[in-house]
C-alpha atoms as a PDB file:
ATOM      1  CA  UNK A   1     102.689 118.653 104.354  1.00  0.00           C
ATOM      2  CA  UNK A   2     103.577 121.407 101.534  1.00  0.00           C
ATOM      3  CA  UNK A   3     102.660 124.662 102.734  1.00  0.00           C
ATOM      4  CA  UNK A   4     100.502 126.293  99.703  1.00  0.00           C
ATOM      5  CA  UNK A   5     101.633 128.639  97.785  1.00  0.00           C
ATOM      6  CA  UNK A   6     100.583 131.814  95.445  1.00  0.00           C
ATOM      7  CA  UNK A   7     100.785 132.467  91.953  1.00  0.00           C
ATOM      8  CA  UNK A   8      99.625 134.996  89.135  1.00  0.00           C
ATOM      9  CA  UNK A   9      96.200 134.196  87.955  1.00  0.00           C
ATOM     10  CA  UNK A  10      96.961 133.420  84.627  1.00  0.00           C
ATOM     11  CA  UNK A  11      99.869 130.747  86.176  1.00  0.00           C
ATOM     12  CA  UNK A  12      97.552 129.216  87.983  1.00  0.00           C
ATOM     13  CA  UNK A  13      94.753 129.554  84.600  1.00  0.00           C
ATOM     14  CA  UNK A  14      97.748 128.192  82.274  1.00  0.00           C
ATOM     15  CA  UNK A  15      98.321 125.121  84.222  1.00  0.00           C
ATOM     16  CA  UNK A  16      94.930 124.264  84.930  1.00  0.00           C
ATOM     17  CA  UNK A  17      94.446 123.841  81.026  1.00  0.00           C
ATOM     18  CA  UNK A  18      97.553 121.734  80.893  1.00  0.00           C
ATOM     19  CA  UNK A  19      96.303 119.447  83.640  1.00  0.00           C
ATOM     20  CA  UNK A  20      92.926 118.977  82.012  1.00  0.00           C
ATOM     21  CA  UNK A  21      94.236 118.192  78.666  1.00  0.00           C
ATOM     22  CA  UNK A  22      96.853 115.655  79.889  1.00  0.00           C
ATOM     23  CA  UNK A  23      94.211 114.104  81.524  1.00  0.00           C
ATOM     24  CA  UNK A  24      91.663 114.288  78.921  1.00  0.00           C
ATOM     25  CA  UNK A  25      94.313 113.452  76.008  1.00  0.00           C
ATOM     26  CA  UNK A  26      96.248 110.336  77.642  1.00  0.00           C
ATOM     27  CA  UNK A  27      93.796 109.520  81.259  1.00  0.00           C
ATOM     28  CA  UNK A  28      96.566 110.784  83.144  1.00  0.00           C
ATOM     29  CA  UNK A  29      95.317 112.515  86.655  1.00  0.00           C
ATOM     30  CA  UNK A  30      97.853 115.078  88.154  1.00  0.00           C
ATOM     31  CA  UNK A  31      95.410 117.410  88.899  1.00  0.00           C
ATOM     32  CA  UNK A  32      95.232 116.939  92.646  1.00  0.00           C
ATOM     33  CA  UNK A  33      99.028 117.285  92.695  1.00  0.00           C
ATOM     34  CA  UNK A  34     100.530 120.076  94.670  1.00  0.00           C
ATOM     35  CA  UNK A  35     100.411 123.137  92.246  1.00  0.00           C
ATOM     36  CA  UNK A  36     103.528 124.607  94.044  1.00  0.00           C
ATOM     37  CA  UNK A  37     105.335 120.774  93.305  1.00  0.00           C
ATOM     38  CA  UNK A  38     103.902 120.912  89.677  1.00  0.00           C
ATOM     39  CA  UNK A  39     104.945 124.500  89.424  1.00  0.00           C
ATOM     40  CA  UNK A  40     108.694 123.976  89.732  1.00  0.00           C
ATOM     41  CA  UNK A  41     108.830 120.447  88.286  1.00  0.00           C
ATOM     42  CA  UNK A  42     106.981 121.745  85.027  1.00  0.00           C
ATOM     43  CA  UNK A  43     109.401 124.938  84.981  1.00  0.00           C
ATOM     44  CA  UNK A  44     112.515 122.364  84.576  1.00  0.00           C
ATOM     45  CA  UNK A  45     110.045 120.711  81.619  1.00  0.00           C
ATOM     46  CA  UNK A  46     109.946 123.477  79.596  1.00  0.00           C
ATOM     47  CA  UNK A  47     113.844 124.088  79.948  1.00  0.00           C
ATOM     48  CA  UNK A  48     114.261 120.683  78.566  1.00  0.00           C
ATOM     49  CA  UNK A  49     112.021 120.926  75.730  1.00  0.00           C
ATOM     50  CA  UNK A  50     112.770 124.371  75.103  1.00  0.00           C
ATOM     51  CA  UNK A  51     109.225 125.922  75.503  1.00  0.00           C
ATOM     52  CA  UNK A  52     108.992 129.909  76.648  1.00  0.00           C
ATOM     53  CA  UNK A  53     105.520 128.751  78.059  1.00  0.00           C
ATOM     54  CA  UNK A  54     103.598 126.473  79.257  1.00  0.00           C
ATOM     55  CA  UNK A  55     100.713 126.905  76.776  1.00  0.00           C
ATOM     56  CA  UNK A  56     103.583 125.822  74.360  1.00  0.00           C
ATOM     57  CA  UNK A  57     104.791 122.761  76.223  1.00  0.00           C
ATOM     58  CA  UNK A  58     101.220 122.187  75.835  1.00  0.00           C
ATOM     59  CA  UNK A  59     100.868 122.054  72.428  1.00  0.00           C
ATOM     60  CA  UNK A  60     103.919 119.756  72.000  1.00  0.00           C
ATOM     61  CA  UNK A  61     102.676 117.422  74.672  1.00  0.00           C
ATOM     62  CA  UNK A  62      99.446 117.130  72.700  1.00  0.00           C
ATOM     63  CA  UNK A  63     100.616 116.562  68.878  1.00  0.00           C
ATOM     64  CA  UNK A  64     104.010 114.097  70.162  1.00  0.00           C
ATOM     65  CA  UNK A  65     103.453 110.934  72.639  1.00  0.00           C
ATOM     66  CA  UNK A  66     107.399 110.992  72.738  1.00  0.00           C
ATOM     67  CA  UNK A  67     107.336 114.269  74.433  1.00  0.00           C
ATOM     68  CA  UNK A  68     104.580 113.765  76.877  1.00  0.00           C
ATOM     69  CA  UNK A  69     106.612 109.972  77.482  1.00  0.00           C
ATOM     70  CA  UNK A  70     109.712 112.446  78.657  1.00  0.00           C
ATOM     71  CA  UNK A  71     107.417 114.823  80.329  1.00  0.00           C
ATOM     72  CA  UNK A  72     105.970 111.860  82.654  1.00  0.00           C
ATOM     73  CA  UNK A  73     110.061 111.875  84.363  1.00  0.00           C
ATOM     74  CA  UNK A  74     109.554 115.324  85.382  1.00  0.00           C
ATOM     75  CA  UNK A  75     105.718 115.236  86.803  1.00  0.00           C
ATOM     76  CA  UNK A  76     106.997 112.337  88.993  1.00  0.00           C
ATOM     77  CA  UNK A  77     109.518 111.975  91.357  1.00  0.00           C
ATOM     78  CA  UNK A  78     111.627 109.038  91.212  1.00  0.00           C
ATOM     79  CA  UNK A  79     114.333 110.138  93.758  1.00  0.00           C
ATOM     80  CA  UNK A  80     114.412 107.474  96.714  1.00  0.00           C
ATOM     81  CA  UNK A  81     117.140 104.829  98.424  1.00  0.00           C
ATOM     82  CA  UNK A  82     117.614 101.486  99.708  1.00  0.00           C
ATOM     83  CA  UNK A  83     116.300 101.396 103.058  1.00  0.00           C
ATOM     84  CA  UNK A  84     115.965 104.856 103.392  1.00  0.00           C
ATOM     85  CA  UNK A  85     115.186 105.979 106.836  1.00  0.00           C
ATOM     86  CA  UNK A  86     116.740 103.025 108.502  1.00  0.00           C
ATOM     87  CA  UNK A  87     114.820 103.368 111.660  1.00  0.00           C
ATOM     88  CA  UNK A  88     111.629 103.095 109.726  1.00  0.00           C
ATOM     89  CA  UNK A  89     112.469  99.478 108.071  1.00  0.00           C
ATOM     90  CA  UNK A  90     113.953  98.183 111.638  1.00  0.00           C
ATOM     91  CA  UNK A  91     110.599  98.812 113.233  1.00  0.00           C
ATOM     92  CA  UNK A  92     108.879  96.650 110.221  1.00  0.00           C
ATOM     93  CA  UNK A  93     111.294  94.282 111.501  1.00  0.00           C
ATOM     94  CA  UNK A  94     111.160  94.121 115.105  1.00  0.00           C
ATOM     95  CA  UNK A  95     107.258  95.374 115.431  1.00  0.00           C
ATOM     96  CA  UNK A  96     105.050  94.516 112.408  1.00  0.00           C
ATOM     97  CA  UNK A  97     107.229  91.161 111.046  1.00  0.00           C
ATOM     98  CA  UNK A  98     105.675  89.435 114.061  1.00  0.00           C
ATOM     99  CA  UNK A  99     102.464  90.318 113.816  1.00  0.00           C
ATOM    100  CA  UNK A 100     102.771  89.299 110.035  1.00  0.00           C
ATOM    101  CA  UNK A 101     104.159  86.336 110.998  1.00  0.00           C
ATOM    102  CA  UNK A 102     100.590  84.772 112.083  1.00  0.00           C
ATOM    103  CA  UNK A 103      99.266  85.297 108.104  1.00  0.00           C
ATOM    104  CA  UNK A 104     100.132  81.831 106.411  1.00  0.00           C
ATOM    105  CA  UNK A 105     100.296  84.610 103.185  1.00  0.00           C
ATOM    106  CA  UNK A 106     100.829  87.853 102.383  1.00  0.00           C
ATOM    107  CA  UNK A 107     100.225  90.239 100.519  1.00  0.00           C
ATOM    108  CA  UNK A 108     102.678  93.503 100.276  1.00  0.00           C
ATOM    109  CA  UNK A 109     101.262  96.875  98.165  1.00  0.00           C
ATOM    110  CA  UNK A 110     104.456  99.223  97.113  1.00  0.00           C
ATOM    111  CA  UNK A 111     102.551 102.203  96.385  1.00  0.00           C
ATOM    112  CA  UNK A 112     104.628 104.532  94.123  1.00  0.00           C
ATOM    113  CA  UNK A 113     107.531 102.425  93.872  1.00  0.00           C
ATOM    114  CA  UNK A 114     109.138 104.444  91.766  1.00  0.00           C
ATOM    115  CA  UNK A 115     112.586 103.085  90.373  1.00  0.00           C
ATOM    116  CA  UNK A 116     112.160  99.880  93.005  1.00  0.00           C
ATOM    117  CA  UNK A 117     114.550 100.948  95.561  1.00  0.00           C
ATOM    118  CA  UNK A 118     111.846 100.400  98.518  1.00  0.00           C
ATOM    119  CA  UNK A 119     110.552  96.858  97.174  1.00  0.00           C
ATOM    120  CA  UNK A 120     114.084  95.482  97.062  1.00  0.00           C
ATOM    121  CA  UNK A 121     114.593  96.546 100.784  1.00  0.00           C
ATOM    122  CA  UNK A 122     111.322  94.875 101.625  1.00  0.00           C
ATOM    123  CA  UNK A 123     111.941  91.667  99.761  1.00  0.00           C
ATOM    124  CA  UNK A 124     115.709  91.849 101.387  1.00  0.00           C
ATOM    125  CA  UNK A 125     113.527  92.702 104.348  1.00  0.00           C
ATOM    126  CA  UNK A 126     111.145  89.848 103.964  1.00  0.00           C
ATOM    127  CA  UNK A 127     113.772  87.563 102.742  1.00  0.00           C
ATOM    128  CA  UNK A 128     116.140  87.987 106.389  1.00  0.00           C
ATOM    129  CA  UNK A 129     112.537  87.399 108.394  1.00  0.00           C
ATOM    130  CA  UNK A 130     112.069  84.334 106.709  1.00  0.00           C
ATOM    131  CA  UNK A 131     108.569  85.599 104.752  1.00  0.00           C
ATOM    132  CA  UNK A 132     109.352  85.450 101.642  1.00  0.00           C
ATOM    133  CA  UNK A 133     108.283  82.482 100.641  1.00  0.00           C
ATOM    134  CA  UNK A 134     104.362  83.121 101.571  1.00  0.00           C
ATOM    135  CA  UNK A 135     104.768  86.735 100.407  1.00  0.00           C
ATOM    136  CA  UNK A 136     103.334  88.126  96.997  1.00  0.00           C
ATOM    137  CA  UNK A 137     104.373  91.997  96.565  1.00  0.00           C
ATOM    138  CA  UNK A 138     102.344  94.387  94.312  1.00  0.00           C
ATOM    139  CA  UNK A 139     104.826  97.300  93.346  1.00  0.00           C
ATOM    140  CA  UNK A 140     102.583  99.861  91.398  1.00  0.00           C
ATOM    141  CA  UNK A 141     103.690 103.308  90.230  1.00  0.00           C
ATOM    142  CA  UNK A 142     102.256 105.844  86.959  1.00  0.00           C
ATOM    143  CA  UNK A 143     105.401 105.946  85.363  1.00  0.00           C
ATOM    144  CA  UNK A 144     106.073 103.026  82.719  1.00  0.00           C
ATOM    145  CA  UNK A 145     109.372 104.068  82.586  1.00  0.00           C
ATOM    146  CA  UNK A 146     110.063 103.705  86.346  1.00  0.00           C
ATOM    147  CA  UNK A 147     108.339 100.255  86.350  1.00  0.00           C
ATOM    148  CA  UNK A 148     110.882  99.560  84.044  1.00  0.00           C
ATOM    149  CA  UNK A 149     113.606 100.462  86.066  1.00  0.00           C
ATOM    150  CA  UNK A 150     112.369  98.710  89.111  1.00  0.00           C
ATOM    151  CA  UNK A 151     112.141  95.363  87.573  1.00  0.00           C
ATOM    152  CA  UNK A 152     115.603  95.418  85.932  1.00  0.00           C
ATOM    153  CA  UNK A 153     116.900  96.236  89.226  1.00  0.00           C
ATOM    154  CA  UNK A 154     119.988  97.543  88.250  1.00  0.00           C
ATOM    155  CA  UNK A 155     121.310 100.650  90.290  1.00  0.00           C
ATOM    156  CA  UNK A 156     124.645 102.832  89.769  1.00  0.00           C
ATOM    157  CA  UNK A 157     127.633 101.233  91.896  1.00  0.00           C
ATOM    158  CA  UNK A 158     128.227 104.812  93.593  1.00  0.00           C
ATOM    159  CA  UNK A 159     125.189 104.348  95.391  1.00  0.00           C
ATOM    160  CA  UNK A 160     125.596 101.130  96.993  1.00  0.00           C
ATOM    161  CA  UNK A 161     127.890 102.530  99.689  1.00  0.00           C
ATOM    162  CA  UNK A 162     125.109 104.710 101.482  1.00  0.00           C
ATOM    163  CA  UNK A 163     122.286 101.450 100.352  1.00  0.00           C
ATOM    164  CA  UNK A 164     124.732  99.394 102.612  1.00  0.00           C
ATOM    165  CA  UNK A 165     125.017 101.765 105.697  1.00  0.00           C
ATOM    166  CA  UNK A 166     120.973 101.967 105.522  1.00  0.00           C
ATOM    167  CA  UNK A 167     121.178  98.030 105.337  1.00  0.00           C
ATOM    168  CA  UNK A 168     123.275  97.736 108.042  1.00  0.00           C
ATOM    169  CA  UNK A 169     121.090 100.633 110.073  1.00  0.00           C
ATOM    170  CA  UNK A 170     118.047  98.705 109.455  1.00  0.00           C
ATOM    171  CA  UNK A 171     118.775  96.010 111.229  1.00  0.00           C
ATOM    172  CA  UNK A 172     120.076  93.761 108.216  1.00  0.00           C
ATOM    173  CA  UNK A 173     120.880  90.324 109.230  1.00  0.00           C
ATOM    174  CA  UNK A 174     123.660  89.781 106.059  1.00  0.00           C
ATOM    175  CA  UNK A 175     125.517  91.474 104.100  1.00  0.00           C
ATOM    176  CA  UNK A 176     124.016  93.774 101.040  1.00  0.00           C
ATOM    177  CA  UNK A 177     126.293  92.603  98.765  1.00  0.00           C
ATOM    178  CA  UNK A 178     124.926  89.344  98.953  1.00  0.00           C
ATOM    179  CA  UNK A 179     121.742  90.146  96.740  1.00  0.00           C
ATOM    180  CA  UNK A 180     123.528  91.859  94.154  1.00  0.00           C
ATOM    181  CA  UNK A 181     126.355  91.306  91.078  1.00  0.00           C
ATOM    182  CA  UNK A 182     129.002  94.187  90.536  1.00  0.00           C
ATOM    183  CA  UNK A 183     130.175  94.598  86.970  1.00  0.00           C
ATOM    184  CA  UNK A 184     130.928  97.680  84.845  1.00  0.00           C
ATOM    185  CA  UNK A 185     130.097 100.019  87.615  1.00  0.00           C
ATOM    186  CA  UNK A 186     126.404  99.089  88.379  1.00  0.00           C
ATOM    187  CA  UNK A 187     125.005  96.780  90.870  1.00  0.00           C
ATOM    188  CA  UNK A 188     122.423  94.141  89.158  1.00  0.00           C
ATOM    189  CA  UNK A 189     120.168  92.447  91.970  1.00  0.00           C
ATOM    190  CA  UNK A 190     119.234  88.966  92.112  1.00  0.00           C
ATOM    191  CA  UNK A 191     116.562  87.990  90.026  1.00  0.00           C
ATOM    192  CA  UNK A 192     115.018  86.020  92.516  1.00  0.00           C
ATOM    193  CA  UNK A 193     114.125  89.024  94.601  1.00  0.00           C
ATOM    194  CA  UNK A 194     111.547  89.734  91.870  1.00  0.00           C
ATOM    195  CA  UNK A 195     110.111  86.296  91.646  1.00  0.00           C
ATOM    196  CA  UNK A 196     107.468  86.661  93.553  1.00  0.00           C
ATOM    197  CA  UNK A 197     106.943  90.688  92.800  1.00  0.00           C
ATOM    198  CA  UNK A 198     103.996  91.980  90.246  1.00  0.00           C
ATOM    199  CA  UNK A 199     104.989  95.461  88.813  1.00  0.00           C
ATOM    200  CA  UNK A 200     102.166  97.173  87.516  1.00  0.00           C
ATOM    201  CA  UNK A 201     101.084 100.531  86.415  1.00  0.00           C
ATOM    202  CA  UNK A 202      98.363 102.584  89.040  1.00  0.00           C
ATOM    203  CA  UNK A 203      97.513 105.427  90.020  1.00  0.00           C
ATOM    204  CA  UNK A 204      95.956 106.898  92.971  1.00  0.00           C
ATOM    205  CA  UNK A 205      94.631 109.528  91.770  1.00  0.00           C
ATOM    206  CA  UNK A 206      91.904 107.714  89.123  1.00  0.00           C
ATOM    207  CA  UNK A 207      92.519 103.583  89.842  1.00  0.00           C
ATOM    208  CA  UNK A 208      90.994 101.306  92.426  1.00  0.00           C
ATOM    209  CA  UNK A 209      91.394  99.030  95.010  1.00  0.00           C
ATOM    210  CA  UNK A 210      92.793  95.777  93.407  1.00  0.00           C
ATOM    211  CA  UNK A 211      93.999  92.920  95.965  1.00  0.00           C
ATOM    212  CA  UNK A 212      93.320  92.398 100.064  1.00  0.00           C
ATOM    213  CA  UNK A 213      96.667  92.942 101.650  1.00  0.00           C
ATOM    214  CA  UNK A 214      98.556  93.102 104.768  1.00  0.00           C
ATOM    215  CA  UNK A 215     101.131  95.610 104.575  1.00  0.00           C
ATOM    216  CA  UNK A 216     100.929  98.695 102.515  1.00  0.00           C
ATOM    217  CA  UNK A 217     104.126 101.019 102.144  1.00  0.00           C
ATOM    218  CA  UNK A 218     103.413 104.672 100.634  1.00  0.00           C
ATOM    219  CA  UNK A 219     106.993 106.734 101.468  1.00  0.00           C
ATOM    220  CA  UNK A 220     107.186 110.458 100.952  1.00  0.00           C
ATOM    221  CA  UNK A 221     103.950 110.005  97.952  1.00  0.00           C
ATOM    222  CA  UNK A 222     101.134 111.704  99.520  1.00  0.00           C
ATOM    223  CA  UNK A 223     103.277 115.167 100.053  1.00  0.00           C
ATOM    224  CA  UNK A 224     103.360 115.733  96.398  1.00  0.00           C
ATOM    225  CA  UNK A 225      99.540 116.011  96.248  1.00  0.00           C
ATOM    226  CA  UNK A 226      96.965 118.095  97.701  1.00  0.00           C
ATOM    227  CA  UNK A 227      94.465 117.156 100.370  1.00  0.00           C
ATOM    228  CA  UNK A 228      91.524 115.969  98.101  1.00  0.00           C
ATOM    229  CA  UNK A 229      93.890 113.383  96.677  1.00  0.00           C
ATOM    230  CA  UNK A 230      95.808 112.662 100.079  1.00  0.00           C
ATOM    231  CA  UNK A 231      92.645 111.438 101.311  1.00  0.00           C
ATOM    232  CA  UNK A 232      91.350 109.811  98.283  1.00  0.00           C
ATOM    233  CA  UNK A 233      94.703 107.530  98.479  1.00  0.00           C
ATOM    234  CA  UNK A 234      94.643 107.208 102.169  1.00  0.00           C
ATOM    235  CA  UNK A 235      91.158 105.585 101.209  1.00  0.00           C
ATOM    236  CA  UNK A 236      92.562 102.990  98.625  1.00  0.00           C
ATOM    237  CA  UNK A 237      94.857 102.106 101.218  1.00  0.00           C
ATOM    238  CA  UNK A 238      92.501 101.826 104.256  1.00  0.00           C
ATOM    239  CA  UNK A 239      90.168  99.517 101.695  1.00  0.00           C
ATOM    240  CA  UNK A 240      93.099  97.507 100.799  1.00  0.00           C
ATOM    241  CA  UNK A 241      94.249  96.546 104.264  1.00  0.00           C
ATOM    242  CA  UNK A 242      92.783  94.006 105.949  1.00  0.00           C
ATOM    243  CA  UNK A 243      91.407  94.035 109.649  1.00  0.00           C
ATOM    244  CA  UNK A 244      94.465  94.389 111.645  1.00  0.00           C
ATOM    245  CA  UNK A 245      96.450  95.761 108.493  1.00  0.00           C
ATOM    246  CA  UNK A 246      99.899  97.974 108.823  1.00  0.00           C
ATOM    247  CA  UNK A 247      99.825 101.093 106.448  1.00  0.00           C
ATOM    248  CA  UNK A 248     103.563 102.724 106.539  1.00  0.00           C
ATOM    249  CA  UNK A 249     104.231 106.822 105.207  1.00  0.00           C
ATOM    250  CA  UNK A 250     107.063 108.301 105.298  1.00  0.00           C
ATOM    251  CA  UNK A 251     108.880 110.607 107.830  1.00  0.00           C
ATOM    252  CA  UNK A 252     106.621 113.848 106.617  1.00  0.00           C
ATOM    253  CA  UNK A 253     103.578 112.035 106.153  1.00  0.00           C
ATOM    254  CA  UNK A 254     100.273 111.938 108.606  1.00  0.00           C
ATOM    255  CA  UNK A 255      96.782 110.558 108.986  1.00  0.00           C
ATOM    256  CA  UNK A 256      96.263 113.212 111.438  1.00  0.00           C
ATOM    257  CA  UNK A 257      94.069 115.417 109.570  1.00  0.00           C
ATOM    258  CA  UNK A 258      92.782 112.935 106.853  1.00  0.00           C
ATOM    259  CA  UNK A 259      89.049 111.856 106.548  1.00  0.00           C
ATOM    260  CA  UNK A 260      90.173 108.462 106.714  1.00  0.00           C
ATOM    261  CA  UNK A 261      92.094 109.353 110.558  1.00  0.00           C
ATOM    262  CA  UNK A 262      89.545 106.903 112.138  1.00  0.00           C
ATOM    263  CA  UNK A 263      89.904 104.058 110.078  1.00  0.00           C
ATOM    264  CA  UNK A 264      93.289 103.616 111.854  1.00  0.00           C
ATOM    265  CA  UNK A 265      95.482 103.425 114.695  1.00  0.00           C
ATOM    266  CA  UNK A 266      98.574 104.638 115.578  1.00  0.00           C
ATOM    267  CA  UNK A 267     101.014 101.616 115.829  1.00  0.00           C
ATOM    268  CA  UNK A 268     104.553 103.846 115.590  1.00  0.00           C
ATOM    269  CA  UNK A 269     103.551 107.677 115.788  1.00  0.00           C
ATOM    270  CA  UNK A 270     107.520 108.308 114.862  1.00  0.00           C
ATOM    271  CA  UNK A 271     108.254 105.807 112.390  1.00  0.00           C
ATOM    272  CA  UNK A 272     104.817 106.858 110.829  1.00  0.00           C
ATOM    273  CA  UNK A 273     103.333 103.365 110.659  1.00  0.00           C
ATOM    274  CA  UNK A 274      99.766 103.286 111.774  1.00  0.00           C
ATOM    275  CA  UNK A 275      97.517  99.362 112.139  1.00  0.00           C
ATOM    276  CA  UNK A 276      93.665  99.423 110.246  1.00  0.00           C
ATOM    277  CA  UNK A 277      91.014  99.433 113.011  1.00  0.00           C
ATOM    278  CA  UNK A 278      87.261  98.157 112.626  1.00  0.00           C
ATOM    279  CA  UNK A 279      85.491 101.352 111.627  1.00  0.00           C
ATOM    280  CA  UNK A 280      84.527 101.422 107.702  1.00  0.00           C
ATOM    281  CA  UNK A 281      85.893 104.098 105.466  1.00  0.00           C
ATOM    282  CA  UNK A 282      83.659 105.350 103.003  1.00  0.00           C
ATOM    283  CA  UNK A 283      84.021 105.087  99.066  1.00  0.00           C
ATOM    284  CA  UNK A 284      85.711 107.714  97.691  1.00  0.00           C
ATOM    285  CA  UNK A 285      85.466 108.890  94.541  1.00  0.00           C
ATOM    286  CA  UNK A 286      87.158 108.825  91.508  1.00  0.00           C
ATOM    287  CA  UNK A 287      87.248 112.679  90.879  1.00  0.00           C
ATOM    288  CA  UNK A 288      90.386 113.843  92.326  1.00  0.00           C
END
């Protein structure tokens, strides 16, 4: 997880007032984000909107929607890959798949899908194993703009090269470039991936539980907040799975030290994938 780190008081005062009137101006939560995250992510906002200070990014975020809809790019992060960490989508493959196999449906929860990059290796994924068909996959993320993104599916061509070697890596049973169209240097994937996806906006820091499901994948989300809010989404995500549930972080990612640590076991310490026991996890609240 982030190691913490220490700022002047009146940093720390500045962006605690910026925090509470995002959230008390447009219902957007970042304030169980990682202040050293927000810190550095916020700095690059202020460049772009040419504010000395944060108490003056403030006041433009307040008086212009347009400006807090730009700001939203910079207080999320958006930065992810097809199949990234290969070894991590070939044990869905050779480990849970068959366990999910038994379901005659399922239900898949993208948590922070950002620009789409993971749900299109799942439904590639899902596709290969021959689970599409029963599957229904919930790709939620805070950013409109990034839900946007994900369900046009349309990715620079200069990418594809290193979305093909983590294809191939993963275990892939075809070839990548059958699930996408090449022209004027972007790669467009097939609609048909997204027919049975629903991209809609959540967050964990305020929203609920919504749907029963079998699978949820949360990559490289829960280092960008602080533990409050780890635990509050590792508690969405425990009361989403069913019984018998898989719950998949990414590589930096742990249940180790959540309040939620008994609700699960470990199915693949390394590739951070851990299976929803019996014992009940308690409500959590909506206060981050």
């Amino acid at each position: 997880m982030i190691q913490p780190e220490t700022f002047e008081p009146h940093e720390e005062i500045e962006l605690d007032l910026f925090l509470e009137a995002i959230w008390r101006h447009y219902q957007y939560d970042f304030r169980g984000y990682s202040l050293g995250s927000l810190h550095r992510r916020l700095a690059r906002a202020r460049q772009r909107f040419d504010c000395d200070s944060l108490s003056q990014l403030q006041h433009c975020v307040l008086r212009d929607p347009a400006t807090f809809a730009g700001l939203i790019g910079y207080l999320t992060i958006q930065v992810s890959e097809m199949f990234r960490d290969p070894a991590y989508f070939r044990a869905l493959r050779e480990t849970v798949v068959p366990h999910l196999r038994t379901y005659p449906s399922l239900k898949v929860w993208i948590a922070g899908c950002a620009n789409g990059e993971e749900f299109y290796s799942l439904a590639i994924l899902f596709r290969e194993e021959g689970l599409e068909d029963r599957t229904i996959f919930y790709c939620t993320d805070i950013s409109p703009a990034a839900l946007a993104q994900a369900e046009a599916g349309v990715y620079e061509m200069e990418r594809i090269p290193q979305f093909t070697a983590n294809h191939r890596a993963s275990g892939g049973r075809s070839s990548l470039s059958d699930y996408y169209t090449a022209a004027y240097g972007r790669a467009v994937f097939d609609k048909s991936l997204r027919a049975r996806a629903v991209f809609a906006a959540h967050s964990l820091a305020t929203d609920a539980v919504f749907s029963e499901v079998q699978l949820v994948s949360s990559r490289n989300v829960l280092i960008y907040f602080d533990r409050q809010l780890q635990d509050r989404a590792l508690g969405l995500f425990g009361r989403s799975l069913v019984r018998g549930g898989f719950l998949g972080l990414g590589a930096r990612e742990t249940l180790r030290f959540s309040a939620h640590a008994d609700g699960f076991s470990d199915f693949d310490e390394r590739e951070k994938i851990y299976r929803r026991n019996h014992v009940a996890l308690d409500e959590v609240s909506d206060a981050a």
